[in-house]
N, C-alpha and C. Protein backbone atom coordinates (compact mmCIF):
# COMPACT_ATOMS: atom_id res chain seq x y z
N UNK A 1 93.12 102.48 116.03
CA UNK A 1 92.09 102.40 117.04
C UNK A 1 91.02 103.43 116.74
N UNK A 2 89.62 103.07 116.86
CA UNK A 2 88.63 104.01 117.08
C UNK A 2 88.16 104.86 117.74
N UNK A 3 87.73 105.94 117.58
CA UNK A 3 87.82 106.95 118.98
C UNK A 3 86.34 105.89 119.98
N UNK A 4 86.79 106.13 121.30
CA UNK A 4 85.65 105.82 122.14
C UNK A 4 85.24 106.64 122.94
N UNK A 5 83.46 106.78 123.58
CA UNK A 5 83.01 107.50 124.12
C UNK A 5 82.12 106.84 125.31
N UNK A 6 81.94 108.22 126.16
CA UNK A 6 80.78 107.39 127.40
C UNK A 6 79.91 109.07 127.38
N UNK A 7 79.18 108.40 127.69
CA UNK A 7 77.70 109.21 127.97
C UNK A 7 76.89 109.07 129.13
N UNK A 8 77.00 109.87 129.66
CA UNK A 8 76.07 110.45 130.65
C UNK A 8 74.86 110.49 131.11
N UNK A 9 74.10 111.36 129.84
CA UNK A 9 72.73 111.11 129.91
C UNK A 9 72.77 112.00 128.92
N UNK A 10 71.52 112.71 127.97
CA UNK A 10 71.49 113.46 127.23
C UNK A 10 72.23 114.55 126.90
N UNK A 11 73.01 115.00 125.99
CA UNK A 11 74.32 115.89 126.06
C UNK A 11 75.22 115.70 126.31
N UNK A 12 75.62 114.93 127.56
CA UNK A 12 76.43 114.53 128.09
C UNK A 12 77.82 113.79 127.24
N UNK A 13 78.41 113.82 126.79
CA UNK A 13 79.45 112.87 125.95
C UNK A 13 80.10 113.44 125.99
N UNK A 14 81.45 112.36 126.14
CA UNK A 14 82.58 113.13 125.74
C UNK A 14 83.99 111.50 125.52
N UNK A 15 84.88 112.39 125.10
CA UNK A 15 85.70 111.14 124.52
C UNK A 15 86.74 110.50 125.22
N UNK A 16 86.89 109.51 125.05
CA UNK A 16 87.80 108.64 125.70
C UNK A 16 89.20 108.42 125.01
N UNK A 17 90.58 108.45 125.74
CA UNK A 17 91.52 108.12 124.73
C UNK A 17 92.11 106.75 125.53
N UNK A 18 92.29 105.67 124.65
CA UNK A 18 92.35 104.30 125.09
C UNK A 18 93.55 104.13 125.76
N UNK A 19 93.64 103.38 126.95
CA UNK A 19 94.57 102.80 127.64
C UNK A 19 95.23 104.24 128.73
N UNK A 20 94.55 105.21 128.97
CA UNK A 20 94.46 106.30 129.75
C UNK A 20 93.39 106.33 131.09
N UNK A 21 93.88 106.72 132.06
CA UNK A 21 92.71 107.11 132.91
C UNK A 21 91.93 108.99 132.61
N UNK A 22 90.83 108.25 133.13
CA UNK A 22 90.05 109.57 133.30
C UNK A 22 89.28 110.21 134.16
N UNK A 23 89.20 110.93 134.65
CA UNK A 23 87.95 111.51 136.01
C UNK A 23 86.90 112.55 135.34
N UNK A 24 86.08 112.02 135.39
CA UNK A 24 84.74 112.96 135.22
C UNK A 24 84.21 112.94 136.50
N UNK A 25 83.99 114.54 137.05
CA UNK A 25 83.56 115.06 138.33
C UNK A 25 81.54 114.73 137.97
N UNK A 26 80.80 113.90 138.66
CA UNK A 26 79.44 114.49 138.41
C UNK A 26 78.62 114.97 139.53
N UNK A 27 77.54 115.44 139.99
CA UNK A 27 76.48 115.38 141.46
C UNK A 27 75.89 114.25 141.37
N UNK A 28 76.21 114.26 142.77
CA UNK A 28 75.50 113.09 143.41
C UNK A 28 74.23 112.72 142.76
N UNK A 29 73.78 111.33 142.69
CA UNK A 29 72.91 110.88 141.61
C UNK A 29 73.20 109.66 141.04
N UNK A 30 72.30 108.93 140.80
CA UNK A 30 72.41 107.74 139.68
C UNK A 30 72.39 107.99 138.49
N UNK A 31 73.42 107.26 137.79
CA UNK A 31 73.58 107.42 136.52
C UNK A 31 73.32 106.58 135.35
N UNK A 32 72.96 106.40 134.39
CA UNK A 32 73.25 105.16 133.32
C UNK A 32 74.63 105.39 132.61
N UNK A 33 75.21 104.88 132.60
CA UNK A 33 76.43 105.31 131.61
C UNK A 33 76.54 104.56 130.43
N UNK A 34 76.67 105.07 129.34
CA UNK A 34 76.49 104.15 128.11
C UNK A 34 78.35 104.48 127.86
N UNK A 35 78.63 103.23 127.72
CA UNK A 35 80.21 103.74 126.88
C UNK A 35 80.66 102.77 125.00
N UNK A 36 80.71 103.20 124.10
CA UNK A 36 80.69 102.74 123.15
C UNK A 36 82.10 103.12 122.38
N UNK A 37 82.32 102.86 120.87
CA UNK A 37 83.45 103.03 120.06
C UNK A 37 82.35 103.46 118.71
N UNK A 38 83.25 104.40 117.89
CA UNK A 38 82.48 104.73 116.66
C UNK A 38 83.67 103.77 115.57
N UNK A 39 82.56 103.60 115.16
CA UNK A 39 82.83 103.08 113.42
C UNK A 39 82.08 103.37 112.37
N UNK A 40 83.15 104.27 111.74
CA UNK A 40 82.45 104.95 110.33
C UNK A 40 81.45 105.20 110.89
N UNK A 41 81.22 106.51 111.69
CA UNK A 41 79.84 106.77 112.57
C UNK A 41 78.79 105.77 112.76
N UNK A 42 78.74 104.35 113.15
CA UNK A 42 78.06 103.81 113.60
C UNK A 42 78.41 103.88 115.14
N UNK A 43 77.67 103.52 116.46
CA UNK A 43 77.73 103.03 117.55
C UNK A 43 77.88 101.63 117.36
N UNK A 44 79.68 101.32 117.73
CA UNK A 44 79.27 99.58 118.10
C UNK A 44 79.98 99.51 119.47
N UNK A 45 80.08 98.20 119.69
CA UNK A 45 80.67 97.69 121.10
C UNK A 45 80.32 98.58 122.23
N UNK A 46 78.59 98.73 122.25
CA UNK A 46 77.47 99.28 123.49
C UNK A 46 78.20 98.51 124.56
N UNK A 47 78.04 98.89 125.42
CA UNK A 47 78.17 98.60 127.00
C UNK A 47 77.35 99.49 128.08
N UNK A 48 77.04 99.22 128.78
CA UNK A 48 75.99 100.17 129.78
C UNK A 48 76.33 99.80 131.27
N UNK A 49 76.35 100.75 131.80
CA UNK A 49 75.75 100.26 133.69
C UNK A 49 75.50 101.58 134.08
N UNK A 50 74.76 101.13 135.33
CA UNK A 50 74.37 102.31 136.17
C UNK A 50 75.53 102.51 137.39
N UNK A 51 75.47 103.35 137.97
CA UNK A 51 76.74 103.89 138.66
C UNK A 51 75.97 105.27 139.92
N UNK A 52 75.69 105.05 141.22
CA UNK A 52 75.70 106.04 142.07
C UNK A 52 76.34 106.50 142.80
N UNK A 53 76.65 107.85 141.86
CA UNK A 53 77.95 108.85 142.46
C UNK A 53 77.62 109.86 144.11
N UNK A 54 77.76 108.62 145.24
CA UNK A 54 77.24 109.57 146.25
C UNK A 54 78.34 110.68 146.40
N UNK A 55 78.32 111.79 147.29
CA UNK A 55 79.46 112.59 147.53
C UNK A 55 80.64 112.26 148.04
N UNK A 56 81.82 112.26 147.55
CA UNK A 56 82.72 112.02 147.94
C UNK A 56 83.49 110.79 147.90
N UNK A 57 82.45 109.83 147.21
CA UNK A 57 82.99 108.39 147.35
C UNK A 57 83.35 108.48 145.20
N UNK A 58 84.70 107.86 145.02
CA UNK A 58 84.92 107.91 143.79
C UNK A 58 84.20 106.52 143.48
N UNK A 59 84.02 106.21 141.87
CA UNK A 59 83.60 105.05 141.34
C UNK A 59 84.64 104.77 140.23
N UNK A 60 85.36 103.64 140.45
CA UNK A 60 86.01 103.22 139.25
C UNK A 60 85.51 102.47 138.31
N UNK A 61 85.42 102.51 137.27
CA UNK A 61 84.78 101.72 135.97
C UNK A 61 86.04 101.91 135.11
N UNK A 62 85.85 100.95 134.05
CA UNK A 62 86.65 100.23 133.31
C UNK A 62 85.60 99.70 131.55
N UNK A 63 86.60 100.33 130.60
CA UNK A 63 85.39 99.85 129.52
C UNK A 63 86.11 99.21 128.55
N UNK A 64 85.90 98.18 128.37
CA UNK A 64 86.99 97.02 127.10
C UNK A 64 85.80 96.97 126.16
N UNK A 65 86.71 97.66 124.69
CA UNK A 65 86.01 97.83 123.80
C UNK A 65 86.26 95.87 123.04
N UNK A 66 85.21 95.71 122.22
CA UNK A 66 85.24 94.27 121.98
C UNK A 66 86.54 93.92 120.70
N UNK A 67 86.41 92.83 120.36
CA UNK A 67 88.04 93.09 119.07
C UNK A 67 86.91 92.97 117.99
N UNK A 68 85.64 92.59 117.79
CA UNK A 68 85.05 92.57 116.69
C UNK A 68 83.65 93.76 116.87
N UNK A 69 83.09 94.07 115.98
CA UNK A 69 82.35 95.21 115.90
C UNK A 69 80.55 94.37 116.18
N UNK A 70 80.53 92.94 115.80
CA UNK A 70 79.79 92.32 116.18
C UNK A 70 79.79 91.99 117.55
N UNK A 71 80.07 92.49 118.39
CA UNK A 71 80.21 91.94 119.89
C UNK A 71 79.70 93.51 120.67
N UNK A 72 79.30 93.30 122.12
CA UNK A 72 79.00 93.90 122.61
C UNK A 72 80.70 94.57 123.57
N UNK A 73 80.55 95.92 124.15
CA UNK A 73 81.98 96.12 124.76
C UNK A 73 81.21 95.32 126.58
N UNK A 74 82.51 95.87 127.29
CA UNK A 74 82.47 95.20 128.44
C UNK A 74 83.07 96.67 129.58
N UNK A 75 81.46 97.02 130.40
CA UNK A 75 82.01 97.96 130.89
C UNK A 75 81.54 97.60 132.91
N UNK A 76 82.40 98.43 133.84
CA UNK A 76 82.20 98.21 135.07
C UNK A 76 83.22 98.44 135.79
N UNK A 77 83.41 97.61 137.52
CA UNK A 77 84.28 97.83 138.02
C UNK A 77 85.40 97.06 137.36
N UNK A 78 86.68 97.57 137.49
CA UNK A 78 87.96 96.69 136.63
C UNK A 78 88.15 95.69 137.61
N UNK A 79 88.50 94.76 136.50
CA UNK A 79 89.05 94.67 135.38
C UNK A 79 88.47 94.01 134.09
N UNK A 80 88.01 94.30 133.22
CA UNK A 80 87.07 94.14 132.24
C UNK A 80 87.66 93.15 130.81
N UNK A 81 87.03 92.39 130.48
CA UNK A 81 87.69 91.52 129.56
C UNK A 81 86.98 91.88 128.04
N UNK A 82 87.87 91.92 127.54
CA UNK A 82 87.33 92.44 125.83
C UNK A 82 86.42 90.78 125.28
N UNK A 83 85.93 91.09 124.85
CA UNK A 83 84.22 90.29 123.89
C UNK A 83 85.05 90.14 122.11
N UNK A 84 84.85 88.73 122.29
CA UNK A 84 84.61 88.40 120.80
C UNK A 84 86.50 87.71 120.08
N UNK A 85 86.97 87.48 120.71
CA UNK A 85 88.67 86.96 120.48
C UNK A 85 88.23 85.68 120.20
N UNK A 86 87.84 85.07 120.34
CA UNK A 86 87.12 83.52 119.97
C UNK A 86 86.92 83.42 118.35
N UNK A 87 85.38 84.66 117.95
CA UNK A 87 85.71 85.17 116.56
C UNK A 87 86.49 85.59 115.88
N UNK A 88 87.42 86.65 116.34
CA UNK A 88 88.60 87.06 115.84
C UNK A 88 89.42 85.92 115.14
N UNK A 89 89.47 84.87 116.34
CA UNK A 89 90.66 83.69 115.92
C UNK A 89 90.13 83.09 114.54
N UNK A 90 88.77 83.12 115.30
CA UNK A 90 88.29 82.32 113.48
C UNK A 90 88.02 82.92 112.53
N UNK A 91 87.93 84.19 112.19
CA UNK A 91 88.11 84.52 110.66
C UNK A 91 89.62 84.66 110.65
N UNK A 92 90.27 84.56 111.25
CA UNK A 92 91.66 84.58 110.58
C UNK A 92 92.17 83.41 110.08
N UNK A 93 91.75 82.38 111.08
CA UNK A 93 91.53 81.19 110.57
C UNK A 93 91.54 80.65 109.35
N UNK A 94 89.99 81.03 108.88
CA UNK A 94 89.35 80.84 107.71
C UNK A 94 89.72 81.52 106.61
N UNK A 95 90.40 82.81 106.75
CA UNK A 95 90.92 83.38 105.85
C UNK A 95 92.27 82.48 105.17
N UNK A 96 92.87 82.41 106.15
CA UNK A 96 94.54 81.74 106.01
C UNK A 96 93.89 80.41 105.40
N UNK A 97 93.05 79.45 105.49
CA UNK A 97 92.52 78.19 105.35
C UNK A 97 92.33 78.77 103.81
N UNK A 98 91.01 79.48 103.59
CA UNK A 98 90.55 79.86 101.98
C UNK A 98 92.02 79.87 101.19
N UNK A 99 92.84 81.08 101.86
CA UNK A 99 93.60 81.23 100.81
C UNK A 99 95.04 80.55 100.51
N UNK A 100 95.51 79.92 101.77
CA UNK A 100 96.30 79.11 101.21
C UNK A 100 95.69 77.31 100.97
N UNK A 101 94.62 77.11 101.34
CA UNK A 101 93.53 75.78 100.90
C UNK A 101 92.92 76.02 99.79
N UNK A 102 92.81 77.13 99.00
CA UNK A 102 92.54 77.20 98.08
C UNK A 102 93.65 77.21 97.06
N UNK A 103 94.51 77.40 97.13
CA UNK A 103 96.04 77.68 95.83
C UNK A 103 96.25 76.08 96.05
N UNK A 104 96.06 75.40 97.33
CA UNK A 104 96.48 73.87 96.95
C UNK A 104 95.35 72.93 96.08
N UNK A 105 94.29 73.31 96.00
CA UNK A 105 93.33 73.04 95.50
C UNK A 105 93.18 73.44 94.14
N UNK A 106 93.42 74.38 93.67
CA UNK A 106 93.62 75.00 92.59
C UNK A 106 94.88 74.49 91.78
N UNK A 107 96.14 73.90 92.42
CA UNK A 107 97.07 73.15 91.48
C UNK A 107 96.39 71.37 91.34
N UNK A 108 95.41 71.40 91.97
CA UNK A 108 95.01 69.79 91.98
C UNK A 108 93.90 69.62 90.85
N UNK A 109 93.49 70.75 90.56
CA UNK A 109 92.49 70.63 89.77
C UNK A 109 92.44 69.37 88.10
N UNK A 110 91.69 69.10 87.78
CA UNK A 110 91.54 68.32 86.75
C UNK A 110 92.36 68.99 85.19
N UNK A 111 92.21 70.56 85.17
CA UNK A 111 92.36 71.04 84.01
C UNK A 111 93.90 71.34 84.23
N UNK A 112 94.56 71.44 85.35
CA UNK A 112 95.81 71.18 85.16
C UNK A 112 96.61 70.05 85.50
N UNK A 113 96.26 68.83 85.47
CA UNK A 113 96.24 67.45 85.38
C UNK A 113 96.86 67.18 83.83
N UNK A 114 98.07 66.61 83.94
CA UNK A 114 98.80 66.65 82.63
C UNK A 114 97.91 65.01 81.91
N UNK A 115 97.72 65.38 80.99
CA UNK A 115 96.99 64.19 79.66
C UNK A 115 98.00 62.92 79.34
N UNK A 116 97.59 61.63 80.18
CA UNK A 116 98.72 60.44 79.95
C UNK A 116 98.14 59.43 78.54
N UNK A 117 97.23 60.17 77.35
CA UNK A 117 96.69 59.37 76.84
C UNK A 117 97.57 59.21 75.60
């Protein structure tokens, strides 16, 4: 798993460890919250919302990082559904297809076609 993070606002970051709860105390205020996953220091699976932390009232959010790095994450009140299992299914798919559709294809070929002449 990749480490994941949420952000605050400028400075603000800090890390997430998956399938854990967490409480970050903030002042009252609206927030943007960006929550993402690093890969090989890129930002992928962005997710965003805004969130106003009046006093005293907690806010639960929830952030499902996506299963592919092409997908956006999924963040808010829970319960949050992970992005992109649709794709997932199909390159595995296509993988298993190439490589065992290809070895059957490859014994069919012409050049190993035994000579009845």
């Amino acid at each position: 798993m990749y480490p994941m993070f949420v952000e605050f606002g400028p400075g603000m970051r800090m890390s997430l460890v998956p399938k854990r709860r967490h409480q970050f105390f903030l002042p009252p205020g609206y927030y943007r919250i960006l929550f993402y996953t690093s890969y090989f220091f890129i930002k992928v699976g962005k997710a965003e919302t805004v969130v106003d932390t009046r006093a005293g009232m907690p806010v639960h959010l929830e952030y499902a990082a996506p299963y592919t790095i092409y997908h956006r994450g999924s963040a808010g009140p829970p319960p949050q559904q992970r992005r992109g299992k649709g794709m997932l299914i199909g390159l595995i798919v296509a993988v298993v297809v190439l490589v065992f559709g290809g070895a059957g294809w490859a014994s069919c070929s012409p050049s190993s076609a035994t000579d009845t002449r």
